[in-house]
Protein backbone atom coordinates (compact mmCIF):
# COMPACT_ATOMS: atom_id res chain seq x y z
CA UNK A 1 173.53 127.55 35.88
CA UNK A 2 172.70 129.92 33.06
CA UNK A 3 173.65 127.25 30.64
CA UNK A 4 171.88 124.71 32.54
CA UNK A 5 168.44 127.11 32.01
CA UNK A 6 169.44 127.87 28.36
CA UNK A 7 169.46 123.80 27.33
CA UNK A 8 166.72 123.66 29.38
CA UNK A 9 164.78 125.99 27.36
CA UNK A 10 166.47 124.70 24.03
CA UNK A 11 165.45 121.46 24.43
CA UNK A 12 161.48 122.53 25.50
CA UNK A 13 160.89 124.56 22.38
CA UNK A 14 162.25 121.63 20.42
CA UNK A 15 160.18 119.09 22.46
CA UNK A 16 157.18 121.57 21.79
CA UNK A 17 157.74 122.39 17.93
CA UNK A 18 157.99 118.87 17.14
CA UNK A 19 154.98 117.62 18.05
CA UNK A 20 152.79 118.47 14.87
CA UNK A 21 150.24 116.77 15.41
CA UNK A 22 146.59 118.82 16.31
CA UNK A 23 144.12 117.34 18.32
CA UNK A 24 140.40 118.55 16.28
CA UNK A 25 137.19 117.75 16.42
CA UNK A 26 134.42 117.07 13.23
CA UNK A 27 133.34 121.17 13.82
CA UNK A 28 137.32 121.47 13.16
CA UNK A 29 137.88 119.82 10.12
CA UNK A 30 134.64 120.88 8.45
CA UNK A 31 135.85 124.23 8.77
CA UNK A 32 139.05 123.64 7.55
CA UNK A 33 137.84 122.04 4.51
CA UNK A 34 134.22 123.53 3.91
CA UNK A 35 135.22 126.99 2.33
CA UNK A 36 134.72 129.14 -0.91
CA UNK A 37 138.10 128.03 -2.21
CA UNK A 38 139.87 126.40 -4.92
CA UNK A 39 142.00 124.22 -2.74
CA UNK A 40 141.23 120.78 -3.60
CA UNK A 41 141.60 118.55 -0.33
CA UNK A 42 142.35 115.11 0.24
CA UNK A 43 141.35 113.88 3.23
CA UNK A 44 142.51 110.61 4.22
CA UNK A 45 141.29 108.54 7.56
CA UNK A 46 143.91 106.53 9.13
CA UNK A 47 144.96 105.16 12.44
CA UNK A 48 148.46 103.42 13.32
CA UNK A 49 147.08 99.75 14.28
CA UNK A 50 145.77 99.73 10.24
CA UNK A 51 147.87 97.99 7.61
CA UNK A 52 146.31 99.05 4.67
CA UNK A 53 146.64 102.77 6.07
CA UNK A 54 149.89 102.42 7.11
CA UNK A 55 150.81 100.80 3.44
CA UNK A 56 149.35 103.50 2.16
CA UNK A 57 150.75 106.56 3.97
CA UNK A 58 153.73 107.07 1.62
CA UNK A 59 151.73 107.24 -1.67
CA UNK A 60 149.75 110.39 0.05
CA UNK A 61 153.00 112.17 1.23
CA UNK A 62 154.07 111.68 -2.25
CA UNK A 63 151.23 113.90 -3.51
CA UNK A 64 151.83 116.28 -0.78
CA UNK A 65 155.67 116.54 -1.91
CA UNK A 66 154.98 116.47 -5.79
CA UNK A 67 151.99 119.20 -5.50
CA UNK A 68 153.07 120.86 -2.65
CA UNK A 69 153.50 124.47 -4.81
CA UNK A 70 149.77 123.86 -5.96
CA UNK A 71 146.51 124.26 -4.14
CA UNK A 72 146.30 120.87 -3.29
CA UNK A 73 146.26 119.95 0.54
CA UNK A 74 146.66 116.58 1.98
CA UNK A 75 145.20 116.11 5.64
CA UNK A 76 146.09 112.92 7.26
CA UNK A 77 143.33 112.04 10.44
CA UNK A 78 144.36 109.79 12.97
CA UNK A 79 141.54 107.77 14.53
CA UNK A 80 143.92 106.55 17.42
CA UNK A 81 142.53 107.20 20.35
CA UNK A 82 143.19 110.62 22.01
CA UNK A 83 145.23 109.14 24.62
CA UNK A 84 147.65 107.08 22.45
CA UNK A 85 148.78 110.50 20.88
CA UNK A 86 152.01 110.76 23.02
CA UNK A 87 152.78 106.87 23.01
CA UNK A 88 151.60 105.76 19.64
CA UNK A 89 150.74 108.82 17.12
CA UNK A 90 153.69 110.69 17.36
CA UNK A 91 156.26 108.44 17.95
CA UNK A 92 155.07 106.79 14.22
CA UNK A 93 154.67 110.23 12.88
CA UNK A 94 158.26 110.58 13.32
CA UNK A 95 159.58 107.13 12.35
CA UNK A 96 158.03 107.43 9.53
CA UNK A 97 158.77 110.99 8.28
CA UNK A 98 155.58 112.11 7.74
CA UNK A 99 155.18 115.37 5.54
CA UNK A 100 151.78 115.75 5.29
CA UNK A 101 149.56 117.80 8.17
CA UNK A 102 147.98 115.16 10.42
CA UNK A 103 145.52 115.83 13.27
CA UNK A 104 144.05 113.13 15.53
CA UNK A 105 140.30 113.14 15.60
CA UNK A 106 139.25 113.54 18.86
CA UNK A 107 135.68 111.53 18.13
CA UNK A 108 133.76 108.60 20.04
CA UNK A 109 130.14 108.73 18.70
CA UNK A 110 130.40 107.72 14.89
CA UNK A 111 126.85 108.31 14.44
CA UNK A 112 127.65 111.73 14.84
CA UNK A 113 130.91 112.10 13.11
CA UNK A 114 131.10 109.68 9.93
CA UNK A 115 127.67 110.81 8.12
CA UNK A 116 129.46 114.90 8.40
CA UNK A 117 132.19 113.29 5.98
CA UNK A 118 130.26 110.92 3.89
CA UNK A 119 126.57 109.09 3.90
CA UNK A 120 128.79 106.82 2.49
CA UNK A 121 131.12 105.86 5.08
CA UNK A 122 130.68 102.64 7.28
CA UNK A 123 133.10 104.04 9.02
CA UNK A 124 135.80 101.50 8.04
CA UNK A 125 139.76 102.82 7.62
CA UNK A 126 141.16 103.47 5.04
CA UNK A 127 139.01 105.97 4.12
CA UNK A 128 139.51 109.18 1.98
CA UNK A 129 137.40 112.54 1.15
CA UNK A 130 138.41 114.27 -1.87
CA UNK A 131 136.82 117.64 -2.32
CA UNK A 132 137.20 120.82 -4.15
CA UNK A 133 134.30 123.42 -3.20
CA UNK A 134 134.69 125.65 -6.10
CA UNK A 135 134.40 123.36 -8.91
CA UNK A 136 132.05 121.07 -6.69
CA UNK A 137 134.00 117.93 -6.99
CA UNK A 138 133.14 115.70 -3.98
CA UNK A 139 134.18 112.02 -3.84
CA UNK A 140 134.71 109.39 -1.00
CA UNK A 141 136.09 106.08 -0.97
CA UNK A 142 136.54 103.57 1.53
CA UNK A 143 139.50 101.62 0.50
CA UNK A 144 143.21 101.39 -0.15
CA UNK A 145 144.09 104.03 -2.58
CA UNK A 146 147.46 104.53 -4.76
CA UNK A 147 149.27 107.66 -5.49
CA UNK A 148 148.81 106.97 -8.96
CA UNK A 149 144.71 106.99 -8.23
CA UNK A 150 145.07 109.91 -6.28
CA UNK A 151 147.18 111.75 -9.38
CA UNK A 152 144.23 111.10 -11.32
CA UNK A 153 141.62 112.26 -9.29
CA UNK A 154 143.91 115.53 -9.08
CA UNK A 155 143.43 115.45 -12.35
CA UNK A 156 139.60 115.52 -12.78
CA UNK A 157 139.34 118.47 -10.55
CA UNK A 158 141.93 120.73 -12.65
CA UNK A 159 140.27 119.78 -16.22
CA UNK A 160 137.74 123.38 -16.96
């Protein structure tokens, strides 16, 4: 019985500590990425039903492995539905070996949501948010991007 209750327990805080994946709100991300710092933050808006994003996804966690001693932070956001997190979001989190953070957005009203990113946004995936507060670099675009793109944009931010 006691090793029935230790597996039991084994296998919960495995179940538990794999699941990575935060459920936030707008209010949560802005704070996350809204700060005095010199982190420069990609922020990249995908959802698992979207080719381009998904075709995409491995040029991001690229970035995340090859800067990943540097103050560079990618954030993946899932716009999946809340209730497809269990079914859909993690189950393709782990397939595909995700290394980058990713939270779900937990949004319905994009009148409310999108303009907090960008005034640019329709509101059409893939999207990405590349920001550094202290040397007030702010950029958005709405479209597939490469890692090689995103290198480069790494690169604007670090020149003095």
């Amino acid at each position: 019985m006691k090793s029935l209750l230790t597996y039991f327990f084994l296998f919960l805080s495995v179940a538990v500590t794999s699941q990575n994946i935060s459920v936030i709100k707008i209010t949560d991300l802005e704070k996350r990425i809204n700060n005095d710092s010199d982190t420069t933050y990609i922020v990249n808006f995908w959802a698992t039903w979207c080719a381009p994003c998904v075709k995409e996804l491995p040029d991001f966690d690229s970035i995340t492995k090859v800067y990943g001693n540097e103050k560079v932070k990618v954030l993946m956001i899932s716009m999946d539905f809340k209730e497809d997190l269990e079914s859909k979001v993690l189950p393709f989190y782990k397939r595909k070996q995700i290394r980058s953070e990713v939270y779900l957005l937990d949004e319905v009203n994009g009148n409310y949501f999108i303009p907090k990113v960008s005034e640019k946004w329709t509101g059409a995936i893939p999207a990405t948010l590349i920001l550094n507060n202290k040397n007030q670099y702010r950029e958005f675009f709405e479209k597939k991007l490469t890692f090689s793109f995103l290198t480069e944009e790494i690169k604007k931010i670090k020149k003095p």
